[in-house]
C-alpha atoms as a PDB file:
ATOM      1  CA  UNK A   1    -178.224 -22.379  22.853  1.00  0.00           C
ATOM      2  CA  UNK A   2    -177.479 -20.188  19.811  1.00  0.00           C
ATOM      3  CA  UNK A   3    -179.583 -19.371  16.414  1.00  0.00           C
ATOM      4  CA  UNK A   4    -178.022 -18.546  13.189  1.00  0.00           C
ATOM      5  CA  UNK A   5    -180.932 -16.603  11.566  1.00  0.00           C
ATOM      6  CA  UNK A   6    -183.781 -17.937  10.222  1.00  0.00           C
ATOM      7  CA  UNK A   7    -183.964 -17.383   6.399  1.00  0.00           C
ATOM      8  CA  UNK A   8    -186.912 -19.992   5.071  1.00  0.00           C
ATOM      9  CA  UNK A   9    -187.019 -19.717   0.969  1.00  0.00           C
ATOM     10  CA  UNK A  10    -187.345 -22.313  -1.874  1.00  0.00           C
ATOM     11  CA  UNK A  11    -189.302 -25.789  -1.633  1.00  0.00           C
ATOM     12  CA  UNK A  12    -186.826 -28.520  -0.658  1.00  0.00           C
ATOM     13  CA  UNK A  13    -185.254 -28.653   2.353  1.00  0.00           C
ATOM     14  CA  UNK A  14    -183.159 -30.781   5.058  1.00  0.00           C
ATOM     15  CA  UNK A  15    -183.136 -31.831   8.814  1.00  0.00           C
ATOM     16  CA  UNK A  16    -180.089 -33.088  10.232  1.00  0.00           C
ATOM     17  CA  UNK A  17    -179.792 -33.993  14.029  1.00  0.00           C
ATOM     18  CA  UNK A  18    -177.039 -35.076  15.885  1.00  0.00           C
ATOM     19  CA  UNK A  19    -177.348 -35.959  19.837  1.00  0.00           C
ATOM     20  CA  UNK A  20    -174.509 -37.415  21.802  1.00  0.00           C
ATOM     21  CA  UNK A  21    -174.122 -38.536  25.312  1.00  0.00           C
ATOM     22  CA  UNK A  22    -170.350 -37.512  26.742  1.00  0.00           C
ATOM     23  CA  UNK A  23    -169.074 -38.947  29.925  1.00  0.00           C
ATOM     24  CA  UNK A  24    -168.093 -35.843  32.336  1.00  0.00           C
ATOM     25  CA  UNK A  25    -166.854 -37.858  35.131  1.00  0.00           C
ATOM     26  CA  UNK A  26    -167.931 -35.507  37.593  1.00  0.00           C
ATOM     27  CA  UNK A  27    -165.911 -32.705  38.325  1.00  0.00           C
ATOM     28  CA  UNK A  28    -164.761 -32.312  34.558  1.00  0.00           C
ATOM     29  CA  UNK A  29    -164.874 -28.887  33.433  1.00  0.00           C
ATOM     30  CA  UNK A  30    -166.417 -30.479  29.930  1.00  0.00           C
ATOM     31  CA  UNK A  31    -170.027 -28.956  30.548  1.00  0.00           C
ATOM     32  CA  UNK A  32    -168.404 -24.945  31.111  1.00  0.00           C
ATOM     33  CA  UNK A  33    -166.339 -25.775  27.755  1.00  0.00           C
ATOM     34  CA  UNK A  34    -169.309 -26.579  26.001  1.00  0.00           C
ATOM     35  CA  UNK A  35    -171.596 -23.390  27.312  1.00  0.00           C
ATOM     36  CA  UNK A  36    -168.600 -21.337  26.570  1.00  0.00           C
ATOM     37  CA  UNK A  37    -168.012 -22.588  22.939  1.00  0.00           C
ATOM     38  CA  UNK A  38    -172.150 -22.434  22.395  1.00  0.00           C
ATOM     39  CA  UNK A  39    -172.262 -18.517  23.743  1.00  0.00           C
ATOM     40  CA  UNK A  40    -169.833 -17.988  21.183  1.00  0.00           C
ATOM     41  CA  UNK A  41    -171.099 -14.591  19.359  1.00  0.00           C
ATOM     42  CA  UNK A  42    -169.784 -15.930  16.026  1.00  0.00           C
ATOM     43  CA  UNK A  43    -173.068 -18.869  16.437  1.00  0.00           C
ATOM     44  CA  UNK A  44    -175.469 -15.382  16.107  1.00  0.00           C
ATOM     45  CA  UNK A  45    -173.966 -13.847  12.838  1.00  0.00           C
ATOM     46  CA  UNK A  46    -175.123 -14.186   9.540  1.00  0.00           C
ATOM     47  CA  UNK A  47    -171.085 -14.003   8.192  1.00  0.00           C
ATOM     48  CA  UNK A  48    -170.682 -16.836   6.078  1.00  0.00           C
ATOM     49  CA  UNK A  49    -166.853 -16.955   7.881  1.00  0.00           C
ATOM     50  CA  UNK A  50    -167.843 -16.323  11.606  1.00  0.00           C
ATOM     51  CA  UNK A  51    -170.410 -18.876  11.324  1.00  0.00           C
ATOM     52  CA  UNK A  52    -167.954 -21.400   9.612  1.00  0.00           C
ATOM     53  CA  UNK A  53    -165.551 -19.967  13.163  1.00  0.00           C
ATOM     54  CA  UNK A  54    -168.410 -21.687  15.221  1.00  0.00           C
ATOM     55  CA  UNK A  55    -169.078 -24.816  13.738  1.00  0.00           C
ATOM     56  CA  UNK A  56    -165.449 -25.507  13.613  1.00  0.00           C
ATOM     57  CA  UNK A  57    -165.139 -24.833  17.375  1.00  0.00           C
ATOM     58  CA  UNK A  58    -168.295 -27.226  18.405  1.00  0.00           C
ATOM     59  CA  UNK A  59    -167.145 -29.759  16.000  1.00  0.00           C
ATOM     60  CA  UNK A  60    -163.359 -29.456  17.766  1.00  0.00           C
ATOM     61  CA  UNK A  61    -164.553 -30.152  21.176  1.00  0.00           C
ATOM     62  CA  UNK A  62    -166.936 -32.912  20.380  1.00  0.00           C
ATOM     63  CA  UNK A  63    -164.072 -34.675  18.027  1.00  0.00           C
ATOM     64  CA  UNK A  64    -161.738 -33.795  21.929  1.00  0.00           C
ATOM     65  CA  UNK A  65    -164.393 -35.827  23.389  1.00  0.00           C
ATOM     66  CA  UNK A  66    -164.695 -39.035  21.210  1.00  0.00           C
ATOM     67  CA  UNK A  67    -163.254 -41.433  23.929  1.00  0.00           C
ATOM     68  CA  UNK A  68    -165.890 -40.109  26.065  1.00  0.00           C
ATOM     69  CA  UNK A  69    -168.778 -40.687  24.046  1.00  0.00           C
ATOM     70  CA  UNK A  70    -171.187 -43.234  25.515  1.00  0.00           C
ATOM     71  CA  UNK A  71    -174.737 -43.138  23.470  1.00  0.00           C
ATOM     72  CA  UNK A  72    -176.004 -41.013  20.701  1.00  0.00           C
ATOM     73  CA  UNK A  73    -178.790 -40.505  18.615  1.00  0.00           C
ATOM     74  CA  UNK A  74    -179.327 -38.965  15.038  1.00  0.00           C
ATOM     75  CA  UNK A  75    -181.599 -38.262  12.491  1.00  0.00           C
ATOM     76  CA  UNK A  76    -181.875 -36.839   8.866  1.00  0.00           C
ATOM     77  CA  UNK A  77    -184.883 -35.710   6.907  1.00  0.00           C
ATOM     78  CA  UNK A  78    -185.046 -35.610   3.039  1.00  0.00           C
ATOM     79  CA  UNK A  79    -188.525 -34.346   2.784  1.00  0.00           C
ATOM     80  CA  UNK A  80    -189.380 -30.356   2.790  1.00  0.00           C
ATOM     81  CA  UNK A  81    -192.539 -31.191   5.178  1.00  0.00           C
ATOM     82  CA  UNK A  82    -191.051 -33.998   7.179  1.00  0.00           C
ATOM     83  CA  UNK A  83    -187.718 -31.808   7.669  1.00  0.00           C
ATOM     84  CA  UNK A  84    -189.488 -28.441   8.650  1.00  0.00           C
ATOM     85  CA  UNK A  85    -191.627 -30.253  11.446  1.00  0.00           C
ATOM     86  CA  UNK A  86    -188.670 -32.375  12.463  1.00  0.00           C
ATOM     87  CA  UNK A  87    -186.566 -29.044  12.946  1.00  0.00           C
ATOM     88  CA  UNK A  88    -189.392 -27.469  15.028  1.00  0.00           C
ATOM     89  CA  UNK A  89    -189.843 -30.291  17.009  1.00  0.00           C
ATOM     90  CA  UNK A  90    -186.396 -30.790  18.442  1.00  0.00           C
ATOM     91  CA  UNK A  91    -186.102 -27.170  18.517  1.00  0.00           C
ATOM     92  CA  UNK A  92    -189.354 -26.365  21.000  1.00  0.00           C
ATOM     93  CA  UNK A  93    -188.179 -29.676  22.815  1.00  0.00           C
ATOM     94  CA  UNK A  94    -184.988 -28.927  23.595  1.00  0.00           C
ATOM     95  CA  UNK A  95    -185.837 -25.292  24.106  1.00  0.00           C
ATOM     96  CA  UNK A  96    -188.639 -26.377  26.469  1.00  0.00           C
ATOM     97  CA  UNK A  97    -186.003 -28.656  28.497  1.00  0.00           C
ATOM     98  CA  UNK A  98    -182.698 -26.934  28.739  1.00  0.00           C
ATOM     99  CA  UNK A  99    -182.009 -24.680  31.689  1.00  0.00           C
ATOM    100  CA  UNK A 100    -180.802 -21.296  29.849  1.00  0.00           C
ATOM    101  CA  UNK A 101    -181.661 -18.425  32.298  1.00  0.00           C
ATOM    102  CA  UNK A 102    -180.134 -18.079  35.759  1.00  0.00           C
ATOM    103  CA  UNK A 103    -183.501 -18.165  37.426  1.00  0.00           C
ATOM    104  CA  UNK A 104    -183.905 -22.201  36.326  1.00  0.00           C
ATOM    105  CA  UNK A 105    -180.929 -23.367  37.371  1.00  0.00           C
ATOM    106  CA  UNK A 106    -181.419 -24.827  41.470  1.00  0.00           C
ATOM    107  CA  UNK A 107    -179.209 -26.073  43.503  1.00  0.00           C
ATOM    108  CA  UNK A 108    -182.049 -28.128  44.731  1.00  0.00           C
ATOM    109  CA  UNK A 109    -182.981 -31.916  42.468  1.00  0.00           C
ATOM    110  CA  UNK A 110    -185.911 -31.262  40.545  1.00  0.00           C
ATOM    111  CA  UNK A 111    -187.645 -34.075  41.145  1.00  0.00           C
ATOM    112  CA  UNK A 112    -189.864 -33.716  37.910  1.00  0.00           C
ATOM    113  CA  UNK A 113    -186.656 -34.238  36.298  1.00  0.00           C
ATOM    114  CA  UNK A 114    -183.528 -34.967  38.025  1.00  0.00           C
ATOM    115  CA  UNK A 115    -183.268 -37.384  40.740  1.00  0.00           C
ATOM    116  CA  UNK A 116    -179.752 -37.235  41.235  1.00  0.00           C
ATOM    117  CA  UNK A 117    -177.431 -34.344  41.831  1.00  0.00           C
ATOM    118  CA  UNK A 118    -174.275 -36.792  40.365  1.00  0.00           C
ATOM    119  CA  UNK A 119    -172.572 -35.136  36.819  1.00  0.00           C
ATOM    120  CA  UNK A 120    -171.356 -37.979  35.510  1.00  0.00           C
ATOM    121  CA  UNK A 121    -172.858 -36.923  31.895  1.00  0.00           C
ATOM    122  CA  UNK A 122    -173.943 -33.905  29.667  1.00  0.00           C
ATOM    123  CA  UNK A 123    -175.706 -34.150  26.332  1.00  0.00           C
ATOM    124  CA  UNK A 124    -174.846 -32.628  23.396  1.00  0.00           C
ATOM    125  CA  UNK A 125    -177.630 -31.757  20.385  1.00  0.00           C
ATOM    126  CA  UNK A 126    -176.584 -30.185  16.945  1.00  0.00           C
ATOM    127  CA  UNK A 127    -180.282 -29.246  14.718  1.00  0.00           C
ATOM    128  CA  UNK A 128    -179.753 -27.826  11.631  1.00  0.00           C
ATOM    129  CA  UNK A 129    -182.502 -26.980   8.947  1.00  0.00           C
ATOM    130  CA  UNK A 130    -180.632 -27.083   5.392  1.00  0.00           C
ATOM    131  CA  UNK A 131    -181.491 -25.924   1.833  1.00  0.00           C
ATOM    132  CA  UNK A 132    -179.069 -28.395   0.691  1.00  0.00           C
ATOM    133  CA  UNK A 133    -178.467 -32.283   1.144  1.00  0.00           C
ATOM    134  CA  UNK A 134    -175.842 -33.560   4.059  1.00  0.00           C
ATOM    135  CA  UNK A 135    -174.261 -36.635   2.145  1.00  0.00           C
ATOM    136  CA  UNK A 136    -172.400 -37.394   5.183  1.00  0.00           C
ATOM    137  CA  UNK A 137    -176.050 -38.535   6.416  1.00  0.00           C
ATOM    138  CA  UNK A 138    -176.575 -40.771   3.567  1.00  0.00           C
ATOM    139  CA  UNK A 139    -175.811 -44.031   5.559  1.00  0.00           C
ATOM    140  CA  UNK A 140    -178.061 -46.744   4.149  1.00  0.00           C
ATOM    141  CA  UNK A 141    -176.299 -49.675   5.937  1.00  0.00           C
ATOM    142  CA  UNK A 142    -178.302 -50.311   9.653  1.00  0.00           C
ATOM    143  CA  UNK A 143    -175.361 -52.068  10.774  1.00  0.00           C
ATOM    144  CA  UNK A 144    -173.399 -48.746  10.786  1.00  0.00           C
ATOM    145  CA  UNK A 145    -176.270 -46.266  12.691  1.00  0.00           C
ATOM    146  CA  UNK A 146    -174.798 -46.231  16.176  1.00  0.00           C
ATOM    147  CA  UNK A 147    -171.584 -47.133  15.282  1.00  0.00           C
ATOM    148  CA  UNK A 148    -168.625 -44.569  16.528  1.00  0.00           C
ATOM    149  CA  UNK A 149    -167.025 -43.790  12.870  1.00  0.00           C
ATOM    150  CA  UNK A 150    -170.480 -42.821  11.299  1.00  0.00           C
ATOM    151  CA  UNK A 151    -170.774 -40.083  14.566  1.00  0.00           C
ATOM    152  CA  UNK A 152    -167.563 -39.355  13.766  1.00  0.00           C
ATOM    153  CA  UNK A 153    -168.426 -38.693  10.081  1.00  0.00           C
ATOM    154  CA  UNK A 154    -171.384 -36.850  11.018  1.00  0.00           C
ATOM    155  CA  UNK A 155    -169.621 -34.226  12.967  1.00  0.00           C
ATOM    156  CA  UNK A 156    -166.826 -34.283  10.716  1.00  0.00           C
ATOM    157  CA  UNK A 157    -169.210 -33.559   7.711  1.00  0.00           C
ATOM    158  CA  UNK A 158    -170.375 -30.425   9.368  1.00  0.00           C
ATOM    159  CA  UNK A 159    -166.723 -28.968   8.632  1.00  0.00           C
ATOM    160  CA  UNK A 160    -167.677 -28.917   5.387  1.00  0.00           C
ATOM    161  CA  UNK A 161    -171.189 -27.498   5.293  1.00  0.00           C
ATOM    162  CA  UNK A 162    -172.089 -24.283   3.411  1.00  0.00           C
ATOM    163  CA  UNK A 163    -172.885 -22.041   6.023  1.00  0.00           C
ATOM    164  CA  UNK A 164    -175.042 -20.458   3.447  1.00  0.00           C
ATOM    165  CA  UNK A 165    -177.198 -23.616   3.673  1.00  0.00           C
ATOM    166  CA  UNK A 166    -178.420 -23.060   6.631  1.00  0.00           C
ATOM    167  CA  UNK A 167    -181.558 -22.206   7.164  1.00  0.00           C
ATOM    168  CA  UNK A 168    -182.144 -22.286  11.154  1.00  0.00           C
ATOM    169  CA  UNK A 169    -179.893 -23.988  13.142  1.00  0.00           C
ATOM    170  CA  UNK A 170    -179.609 -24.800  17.574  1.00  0.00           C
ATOM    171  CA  UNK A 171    -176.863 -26.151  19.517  1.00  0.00           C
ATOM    172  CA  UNK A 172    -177.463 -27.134  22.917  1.00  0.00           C
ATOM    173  CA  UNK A 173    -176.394 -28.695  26.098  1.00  0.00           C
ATOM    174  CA  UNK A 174    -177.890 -30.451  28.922  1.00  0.00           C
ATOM    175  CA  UNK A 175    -177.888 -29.459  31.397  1.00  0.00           C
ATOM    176  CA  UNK A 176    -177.917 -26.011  30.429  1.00  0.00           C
ATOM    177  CA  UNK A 177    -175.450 -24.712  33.531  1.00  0.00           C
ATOM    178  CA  UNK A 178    -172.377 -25.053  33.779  1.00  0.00           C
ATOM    179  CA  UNK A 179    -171.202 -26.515  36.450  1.00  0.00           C
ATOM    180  CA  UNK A 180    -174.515 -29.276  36.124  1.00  0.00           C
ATOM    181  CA  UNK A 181    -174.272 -32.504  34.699  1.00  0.00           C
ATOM    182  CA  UNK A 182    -176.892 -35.445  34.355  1.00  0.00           C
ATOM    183  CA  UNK A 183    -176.310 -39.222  36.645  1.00  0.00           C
ATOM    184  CA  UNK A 184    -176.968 -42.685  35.560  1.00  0.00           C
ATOM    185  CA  UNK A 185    -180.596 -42.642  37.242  1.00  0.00           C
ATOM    186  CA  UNK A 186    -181.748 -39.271  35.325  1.00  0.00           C
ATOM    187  CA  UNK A 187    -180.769 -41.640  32.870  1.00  0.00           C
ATOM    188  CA  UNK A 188    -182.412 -44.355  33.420  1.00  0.00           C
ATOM    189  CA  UNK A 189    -185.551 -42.296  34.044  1.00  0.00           C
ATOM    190  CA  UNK A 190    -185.783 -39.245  32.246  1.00  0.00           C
ATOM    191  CA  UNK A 191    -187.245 -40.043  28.839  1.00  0.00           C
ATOM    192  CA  UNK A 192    -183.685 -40.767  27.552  1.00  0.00           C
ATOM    193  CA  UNK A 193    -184.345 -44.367  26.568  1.00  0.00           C
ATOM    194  CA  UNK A 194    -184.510 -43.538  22.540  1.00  0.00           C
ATOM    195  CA  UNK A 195    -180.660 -43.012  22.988  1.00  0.00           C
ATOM    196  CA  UNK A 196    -178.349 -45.925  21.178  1.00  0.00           C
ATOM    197  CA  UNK A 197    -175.315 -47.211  22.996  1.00  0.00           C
ATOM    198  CA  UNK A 198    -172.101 -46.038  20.420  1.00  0.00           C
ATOM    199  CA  UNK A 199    -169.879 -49.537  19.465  1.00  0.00           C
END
């Protein structure tokens, strides 16, 4: 996970989140790119170019990915109120559920959570609390939600984002190791059924 700093001013503001599902195929050293890219120092800095550095280099690696993409979610907020508590909410979830320090990670299934040591999959969850609108997110047309060129416009929009916009921000994987990945029955039973297949 990494925080650009948290710098809440002014009345309107944004929530934009982006969630996809990337098929790891096991052994696929996908999930240590991904914790290496997020551990980036750049994600920590408020320098308008080191921060631009980092989304560039998460937005590379999930473009990289695109064949592999399987389901995805995503969300966007126009409202001050409905965008702050959006923003928190993913935030303390994803906090709450990612495996960031070396005492959670087991080699052991958590049965709470995992049921299945298999890494066929990780998860990958951009949040980011704006001052200013995403058009990129203005999709009005249902047909197009889950559909692989709007994710593909989404992340490619975030290339273009004033880094100056942003008022918090998290990027995170799950699992949160390395060398972990999730299986089809986490899947299937771990509270991922909001996800949307990706046509």
């Amino acid at each position: 996970m990494s925080w650009f700093s948290r710098m809440f001013g002014g009345e309107q503001s944004y929530f934009l989140g982006l969630q996809v599902l990337i098929r790891a195929f096991g052994e696929d050293t996908i999930r240590a790119r991904f914790a290496n890219v997020i551990a980036d120092p750049d994600g920590s800095l408020q320098d308008v170019e080191a921060k631009r550095r980092y989304l560039k280099r998460i937005v590379a690696l999930l473009l990289e990915q695109e064949p592999y993409w399987s389901q995805g979610f995503w969300d966007y907020k126009t409202d001050h109120g409905e965008a702050t508590a959006e923003f928190d909410s993913w935030a303390a979830e994803l906090s709450a559920t990612t495996a960031t320090e070396h005492e959670e990670f087991d080699s052991d299934v958590d049965g709470m959570r995992r049921l299945s040591k298999k890494k066929d999959y990780i998860c990958v969850t951009i949040i980011l609390h704006l001052s200013e609108p995403f058009p990129p997110a203005d999709v009005t047309n249902e047909a197009l939600f889950w559909q692989r060129q709007t994710f593909r416009q989404l992340f490619n929009g975030l290339l273009y984002l004033n880094p100056e916009a942003i008022l918090a921000d998290g990027v995170f994987v799950v699992p949160g190791s390395p060398e972990d990945g999730l299986s089809e029955e986490d899947l299937l039973t771990g509270g991922w059924s909001y996800l949307r297949a990706i046509a």
